[in-house]
Protein backbone atom coordinates (compact mmCIF):
# COMPACT_ATOMS: atom_id res chain seq x y z
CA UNK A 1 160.83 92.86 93.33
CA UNK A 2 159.08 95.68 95.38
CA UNK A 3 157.90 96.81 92.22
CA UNK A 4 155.70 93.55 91.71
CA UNK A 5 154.51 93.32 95.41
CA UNK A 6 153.37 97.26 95.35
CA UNK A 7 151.03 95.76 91.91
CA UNK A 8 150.03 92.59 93.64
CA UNK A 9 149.03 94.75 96.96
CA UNK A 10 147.18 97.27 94.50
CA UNK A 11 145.32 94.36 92.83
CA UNK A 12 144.44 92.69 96.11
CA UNK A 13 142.65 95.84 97.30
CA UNK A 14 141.05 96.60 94.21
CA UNK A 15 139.72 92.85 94.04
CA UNK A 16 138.46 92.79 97.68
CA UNK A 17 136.85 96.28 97.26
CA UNK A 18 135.01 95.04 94.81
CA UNK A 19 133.94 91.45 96.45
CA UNK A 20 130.95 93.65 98.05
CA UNK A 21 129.23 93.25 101.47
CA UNK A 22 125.86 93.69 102.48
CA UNK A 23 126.28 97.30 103.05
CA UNK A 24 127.21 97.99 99.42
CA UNK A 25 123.82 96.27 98.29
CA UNK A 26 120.93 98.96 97.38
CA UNK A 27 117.90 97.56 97.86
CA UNK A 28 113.80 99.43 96.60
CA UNK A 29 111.24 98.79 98.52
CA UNK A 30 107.73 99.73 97.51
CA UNK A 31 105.39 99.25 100.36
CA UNK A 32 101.83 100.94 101.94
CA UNK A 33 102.83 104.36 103.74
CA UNK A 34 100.57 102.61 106.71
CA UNK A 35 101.66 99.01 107.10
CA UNK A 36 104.09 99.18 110.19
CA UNK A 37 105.29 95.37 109.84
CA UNK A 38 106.98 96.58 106.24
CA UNK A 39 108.87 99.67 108.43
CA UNK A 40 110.12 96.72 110.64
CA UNK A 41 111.38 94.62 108.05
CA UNK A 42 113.11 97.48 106.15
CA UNK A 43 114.74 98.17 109.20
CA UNK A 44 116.13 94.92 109.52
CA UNK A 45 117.38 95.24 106.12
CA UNK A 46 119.12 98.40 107.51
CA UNK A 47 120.31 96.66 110.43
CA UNK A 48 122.05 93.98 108.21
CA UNK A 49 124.02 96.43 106.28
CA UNK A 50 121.97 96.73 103.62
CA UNK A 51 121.24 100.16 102.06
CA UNK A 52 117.67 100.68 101.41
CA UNK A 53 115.49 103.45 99.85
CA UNK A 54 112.12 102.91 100.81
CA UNK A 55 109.09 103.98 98.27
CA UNK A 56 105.01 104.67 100.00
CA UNK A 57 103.21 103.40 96.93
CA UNK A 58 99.27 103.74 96.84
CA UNK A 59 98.69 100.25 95.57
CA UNK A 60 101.84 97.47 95.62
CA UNK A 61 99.71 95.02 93.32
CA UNK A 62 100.68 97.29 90.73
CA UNK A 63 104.70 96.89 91.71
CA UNK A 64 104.22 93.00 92.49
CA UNK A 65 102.62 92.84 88.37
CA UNK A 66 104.96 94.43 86.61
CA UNK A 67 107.64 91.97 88.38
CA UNK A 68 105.66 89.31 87.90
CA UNK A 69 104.55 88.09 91.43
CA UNK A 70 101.92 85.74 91.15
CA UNK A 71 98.82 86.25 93.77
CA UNK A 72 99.69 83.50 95.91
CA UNK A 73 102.91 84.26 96.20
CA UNK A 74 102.43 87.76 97.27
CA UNK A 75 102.82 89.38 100.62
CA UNK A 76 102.68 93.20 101.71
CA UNK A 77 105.67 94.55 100.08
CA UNK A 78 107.89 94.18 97.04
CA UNK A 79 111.45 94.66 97.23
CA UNK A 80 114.17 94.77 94.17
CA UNK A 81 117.94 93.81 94.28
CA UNK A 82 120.22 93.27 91.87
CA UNK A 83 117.55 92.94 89.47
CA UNK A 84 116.09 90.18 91.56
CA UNK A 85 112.22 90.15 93.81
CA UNK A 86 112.50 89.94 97.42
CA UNK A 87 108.76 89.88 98.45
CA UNK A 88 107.50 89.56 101.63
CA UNK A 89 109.18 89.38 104.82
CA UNK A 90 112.39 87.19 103.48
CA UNK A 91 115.17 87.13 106.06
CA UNK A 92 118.41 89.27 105.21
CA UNK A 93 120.61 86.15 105.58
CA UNK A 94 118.29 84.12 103.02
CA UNK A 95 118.62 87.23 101.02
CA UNK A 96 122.70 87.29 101.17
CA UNK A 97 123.20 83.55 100.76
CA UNK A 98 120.55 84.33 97.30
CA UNK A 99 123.19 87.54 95.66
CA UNK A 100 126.16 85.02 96.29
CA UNK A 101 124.70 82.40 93.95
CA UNK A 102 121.55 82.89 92.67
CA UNK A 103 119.70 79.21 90.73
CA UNK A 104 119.21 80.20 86.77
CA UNK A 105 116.08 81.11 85.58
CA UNK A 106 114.81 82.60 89.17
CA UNK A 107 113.08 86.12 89.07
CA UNK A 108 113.54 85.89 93.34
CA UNK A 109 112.73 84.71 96.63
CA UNK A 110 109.05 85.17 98.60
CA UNK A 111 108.04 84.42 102.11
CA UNK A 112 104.26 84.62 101.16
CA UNK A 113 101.73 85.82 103.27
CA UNK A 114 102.94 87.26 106.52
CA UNK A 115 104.30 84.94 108.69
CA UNK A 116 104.42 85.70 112.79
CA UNK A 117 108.27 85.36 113.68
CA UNK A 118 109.80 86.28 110.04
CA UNK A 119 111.66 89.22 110.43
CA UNK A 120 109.30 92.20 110.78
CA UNK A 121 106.70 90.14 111.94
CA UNK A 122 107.85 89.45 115.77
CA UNK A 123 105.53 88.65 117.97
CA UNK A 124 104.27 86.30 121.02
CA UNK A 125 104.96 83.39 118.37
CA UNK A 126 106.98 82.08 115.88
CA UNK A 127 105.23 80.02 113.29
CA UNK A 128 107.14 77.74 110.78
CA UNK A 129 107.40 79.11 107.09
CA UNK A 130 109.45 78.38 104.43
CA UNK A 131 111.51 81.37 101.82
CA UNK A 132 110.64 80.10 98.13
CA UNK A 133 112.53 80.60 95.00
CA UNK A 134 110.24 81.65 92.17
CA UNK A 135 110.65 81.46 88.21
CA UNK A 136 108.56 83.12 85.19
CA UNK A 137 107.24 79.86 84.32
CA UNK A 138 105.71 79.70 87.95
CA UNK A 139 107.64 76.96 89.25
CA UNK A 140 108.84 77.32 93.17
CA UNK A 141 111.74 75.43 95.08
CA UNK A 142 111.63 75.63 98.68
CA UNK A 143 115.09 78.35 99.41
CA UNK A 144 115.36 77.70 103.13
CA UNK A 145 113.06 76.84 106.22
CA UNK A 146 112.53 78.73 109.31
């Protein structure tokens, strides 16, 4: 009998080690070495347990292409999680709620543009704007409204 509740207690902890938080989720970033509003929203990334490395690229069009970010869906930085897009100033708790079920057929989530009030964008306001799910074939759901 202890026998079987020592293996049960083993497999418990191995299956909630690997049930994964925030602060277990590497995230890339590829941004401008000079545009301070992508330095604020990496650091809410960081501040939301998320572990990000952080790349100064010369030109992000090149990054958002090869991911397959369409123009007017583009912001000024292009992030990668678990295989997934997260461009633009997307909110770390739109981004969790994404990992823990993302749609099918979904290359990510954008905030496009740059938004005053989205995270890394604070200011004296706080305009509306809405997080979009993207595809390959172009199509885009509305993800969550802020």
């Amino acid at each position: 009998m202890m026998m079987k509740l020592s293996v049960l207690i083993l497999l418990l902890t191995g299956l909630l080690a690997g049930c994964g938080s925030a602060d277990q989720i590497e995230v890339t970033v590829y941004k401008s070495p000079t545009c301070g509003c992508c330095k604020k929203w990496v650091s809410h990334l960081e501040e939301n347990g998320f572990k990000v490395i952080s790349h100064d690229v010369s030109d992000v069009n090149v990054i958002k292409d090869k991911y397959g970010v369409r123009h007017d869906l583009a912001s000024c930085h292009t992030a990668m999680i678990n295989g997934y897009v997260m461009e633009g100033h997307v909110p770390a708790d739109d981004i969790k709620r994404f990992l823990t079920s993302p749609p099918p057929d979904v290359v990510g989530l954008t905030v496009p543009g740059m938004p005053m009030g989205s995270p890394g964008m604070e200011g004296s306001r706080k305009d509306d704007y809405n997080v979009y799910t993207f595809g390959k074939t172009g199509k885009t759901t509305i993800f969550a409204s802020h």
